[in-house]
N, C-alpha and C. Protein backbone atom coordinates (compact mmCIF):
# COMPACT_ATOMS: atom_id res chain seq x y z
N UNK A 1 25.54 -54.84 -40.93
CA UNK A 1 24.17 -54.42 -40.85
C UNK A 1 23.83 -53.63 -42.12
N UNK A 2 22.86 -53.94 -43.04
CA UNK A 2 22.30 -53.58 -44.06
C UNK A 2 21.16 -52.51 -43.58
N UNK A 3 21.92 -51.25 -44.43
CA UNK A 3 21.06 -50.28 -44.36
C UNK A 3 20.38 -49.52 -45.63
N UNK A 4 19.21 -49.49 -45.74
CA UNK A 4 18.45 -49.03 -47.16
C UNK A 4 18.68 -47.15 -47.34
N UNK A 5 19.22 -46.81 -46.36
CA UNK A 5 19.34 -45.42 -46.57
C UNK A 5 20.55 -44.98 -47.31
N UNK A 6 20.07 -43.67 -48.17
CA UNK A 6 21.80 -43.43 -49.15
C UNK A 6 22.54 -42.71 -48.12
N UNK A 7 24.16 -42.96 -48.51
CA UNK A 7 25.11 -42.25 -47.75
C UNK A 7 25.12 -40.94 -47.98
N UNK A 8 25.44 -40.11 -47.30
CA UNK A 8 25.74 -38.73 -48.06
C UNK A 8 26.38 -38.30 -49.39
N UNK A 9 27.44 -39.13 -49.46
CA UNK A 9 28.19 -38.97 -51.28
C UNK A 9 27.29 -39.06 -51.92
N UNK A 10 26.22 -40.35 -51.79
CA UNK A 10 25.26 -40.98 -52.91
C UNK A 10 24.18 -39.99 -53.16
N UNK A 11 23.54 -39.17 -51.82
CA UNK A 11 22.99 -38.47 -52.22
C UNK A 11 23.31 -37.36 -52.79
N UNK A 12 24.65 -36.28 -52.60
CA UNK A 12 25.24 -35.72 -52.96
C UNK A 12 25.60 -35.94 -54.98
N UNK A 13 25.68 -37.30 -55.02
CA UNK A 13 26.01 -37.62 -56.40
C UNK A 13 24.42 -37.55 -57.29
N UNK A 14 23.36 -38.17 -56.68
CA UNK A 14 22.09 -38.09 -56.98
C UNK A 14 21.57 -36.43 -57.30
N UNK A 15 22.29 -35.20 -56.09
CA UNK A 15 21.77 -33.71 -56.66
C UNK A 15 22.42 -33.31 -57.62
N UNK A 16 23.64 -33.63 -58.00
CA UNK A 16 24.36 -33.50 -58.91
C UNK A 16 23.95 -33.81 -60.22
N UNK A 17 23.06 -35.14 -60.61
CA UNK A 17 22.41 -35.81 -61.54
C UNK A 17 20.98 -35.17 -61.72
N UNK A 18 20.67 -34.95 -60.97
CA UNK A 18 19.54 -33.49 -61.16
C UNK A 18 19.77 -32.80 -61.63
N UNK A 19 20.67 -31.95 -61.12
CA UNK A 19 21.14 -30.73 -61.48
C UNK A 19 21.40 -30.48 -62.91
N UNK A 20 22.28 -31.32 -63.25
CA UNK A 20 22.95 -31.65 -64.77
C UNK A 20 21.46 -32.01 -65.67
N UNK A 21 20.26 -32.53 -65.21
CA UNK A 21 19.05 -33.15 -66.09
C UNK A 21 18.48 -31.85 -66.16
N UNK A 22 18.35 -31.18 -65.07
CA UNK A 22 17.76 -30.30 -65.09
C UNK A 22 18.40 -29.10 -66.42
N UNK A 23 19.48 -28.80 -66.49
CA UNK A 23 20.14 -27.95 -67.08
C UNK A 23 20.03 -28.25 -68.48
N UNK A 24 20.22 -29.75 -68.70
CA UNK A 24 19.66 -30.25 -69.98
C UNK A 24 18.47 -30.19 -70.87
N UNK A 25 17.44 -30.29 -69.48
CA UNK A 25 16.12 -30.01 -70.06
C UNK A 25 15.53 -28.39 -70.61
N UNK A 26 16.92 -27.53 -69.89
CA UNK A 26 16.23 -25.85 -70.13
C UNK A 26 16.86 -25.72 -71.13
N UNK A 27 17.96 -25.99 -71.69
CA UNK A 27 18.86 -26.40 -72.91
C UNK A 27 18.22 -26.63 -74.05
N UNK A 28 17.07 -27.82 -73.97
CA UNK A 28 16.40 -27.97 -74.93
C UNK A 28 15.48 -27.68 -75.55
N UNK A 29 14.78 -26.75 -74.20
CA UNK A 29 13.80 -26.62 -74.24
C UNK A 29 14.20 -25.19 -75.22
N UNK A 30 14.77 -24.65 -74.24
CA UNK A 30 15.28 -23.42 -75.32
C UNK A 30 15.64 -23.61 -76.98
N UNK A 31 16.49 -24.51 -76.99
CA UNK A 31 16.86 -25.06 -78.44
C UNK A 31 15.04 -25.15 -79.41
N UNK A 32 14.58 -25.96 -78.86
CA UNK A 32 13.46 -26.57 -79.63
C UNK A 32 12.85 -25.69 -80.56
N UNK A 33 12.80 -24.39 -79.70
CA UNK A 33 12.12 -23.36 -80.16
C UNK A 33 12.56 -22.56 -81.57
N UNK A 34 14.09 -22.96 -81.85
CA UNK A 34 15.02 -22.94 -83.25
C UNK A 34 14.79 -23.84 -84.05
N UNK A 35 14.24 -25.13 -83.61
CA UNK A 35 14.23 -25.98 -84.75
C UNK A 35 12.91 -26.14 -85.28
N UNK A 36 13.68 -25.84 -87.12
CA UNK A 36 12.56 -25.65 -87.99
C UNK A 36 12.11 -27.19 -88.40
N UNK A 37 13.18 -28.44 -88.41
CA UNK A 37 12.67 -29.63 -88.73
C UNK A 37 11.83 -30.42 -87.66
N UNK A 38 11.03 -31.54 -88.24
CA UNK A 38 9.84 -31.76 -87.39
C UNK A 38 10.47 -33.11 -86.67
N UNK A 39 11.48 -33.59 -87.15
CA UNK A 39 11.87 -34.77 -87.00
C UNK A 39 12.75 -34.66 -85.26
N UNK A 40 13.48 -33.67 -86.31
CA UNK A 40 14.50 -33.04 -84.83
C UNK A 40 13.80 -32.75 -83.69
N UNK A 41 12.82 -31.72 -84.24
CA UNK A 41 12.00 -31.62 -82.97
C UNK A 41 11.56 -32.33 -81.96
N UNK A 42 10.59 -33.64 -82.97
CA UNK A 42 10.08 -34.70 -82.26
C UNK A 42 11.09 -35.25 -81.65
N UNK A 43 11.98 -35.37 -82.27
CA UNK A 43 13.41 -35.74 -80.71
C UNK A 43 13.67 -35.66 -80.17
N UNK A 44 14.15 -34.41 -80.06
CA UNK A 44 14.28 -33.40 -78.93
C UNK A 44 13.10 -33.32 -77.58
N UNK A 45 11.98 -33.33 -78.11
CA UNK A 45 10.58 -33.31 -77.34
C UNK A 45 10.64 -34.64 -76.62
N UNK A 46 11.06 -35.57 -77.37
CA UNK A 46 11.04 -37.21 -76.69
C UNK A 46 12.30 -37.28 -75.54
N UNK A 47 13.40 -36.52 -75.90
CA UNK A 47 14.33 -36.00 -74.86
C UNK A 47 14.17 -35.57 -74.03
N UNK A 48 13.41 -34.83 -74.14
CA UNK A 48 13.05 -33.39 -73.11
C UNK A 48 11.94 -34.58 -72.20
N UNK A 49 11.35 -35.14 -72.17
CA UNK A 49 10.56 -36.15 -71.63
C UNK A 49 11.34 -36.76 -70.79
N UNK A 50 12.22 -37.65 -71.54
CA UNK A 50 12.52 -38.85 -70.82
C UNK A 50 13.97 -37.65 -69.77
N UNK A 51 14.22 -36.95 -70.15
CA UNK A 51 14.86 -36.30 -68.87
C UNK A 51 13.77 -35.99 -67.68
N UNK A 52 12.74 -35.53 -68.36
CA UNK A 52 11.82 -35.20 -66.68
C UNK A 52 11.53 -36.33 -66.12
N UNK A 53 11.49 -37.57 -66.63
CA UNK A 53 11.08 -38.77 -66.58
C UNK A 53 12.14 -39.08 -65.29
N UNK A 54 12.92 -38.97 -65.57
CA UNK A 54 14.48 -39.43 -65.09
C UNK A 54 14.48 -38.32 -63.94
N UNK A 55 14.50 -37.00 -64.26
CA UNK A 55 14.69 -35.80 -62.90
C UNK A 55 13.59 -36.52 -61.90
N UNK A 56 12.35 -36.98 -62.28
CA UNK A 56 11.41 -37.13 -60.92
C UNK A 56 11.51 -38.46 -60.19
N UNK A 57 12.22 -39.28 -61.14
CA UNK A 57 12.46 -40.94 -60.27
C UNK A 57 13.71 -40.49 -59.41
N UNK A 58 15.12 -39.64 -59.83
CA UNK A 58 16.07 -39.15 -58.86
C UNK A 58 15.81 -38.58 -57.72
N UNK A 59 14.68 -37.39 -58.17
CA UNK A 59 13.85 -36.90 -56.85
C UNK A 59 13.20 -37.84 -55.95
N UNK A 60 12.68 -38.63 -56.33
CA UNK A 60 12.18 -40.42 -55.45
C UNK A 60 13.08 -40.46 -54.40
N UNK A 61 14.64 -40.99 -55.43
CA UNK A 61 15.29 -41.63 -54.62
C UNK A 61 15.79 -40.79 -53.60
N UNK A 62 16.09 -39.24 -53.30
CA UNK A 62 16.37 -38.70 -52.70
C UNK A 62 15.35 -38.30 -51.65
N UNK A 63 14.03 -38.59 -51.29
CA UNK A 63 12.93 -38.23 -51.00
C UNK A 63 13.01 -39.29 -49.83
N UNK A 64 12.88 -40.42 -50.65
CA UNK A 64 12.89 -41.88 -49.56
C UNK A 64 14.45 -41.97 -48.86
C-alpha cells in the first residue's frame, strides 16, 4: 500500500536540512556585510536567495 506521507526519519532528515539552510543563510548574511567586492557580493546575495528559496519548498514538504 502506497502511502504519500513522509516517514518520521524523512521528516526528521527534512528539519535537519532546514536547519543547516537556515544557519547558512545567517552566515551570509552576516558575511555580506564584510564584503567590499561587488561581484562577491552579488553572489553571495544570489546564495542567500536560492537558500530561502530552498528553506520554504522544505517547509512545503514538511507542511503537506
Amino acid at each position: 500500500m502506497a502511502t504519500k506521507e513522509l516517514a518520521l526519519h524523512e521528516k526528521l532528515e527534512i528539519h535537519e536540512l532546514v536547519i543547516l539552510k537556515t544557519s547558512c543563510v545567517t552566515k551570509a548574511v552576516a558575511m555580506s556585510g564584510l564584503v567590499q567586492d561587488e561581484k562577491l557580493r552579488a553572489l553571495m546575495q544570489e546564495d542567500i536567495d536560492n537558500c530561502m528559496k530552498a528553506i520554504d519548498e522544505l517547509k512545503t514538504l514538511l507542511i503537506s
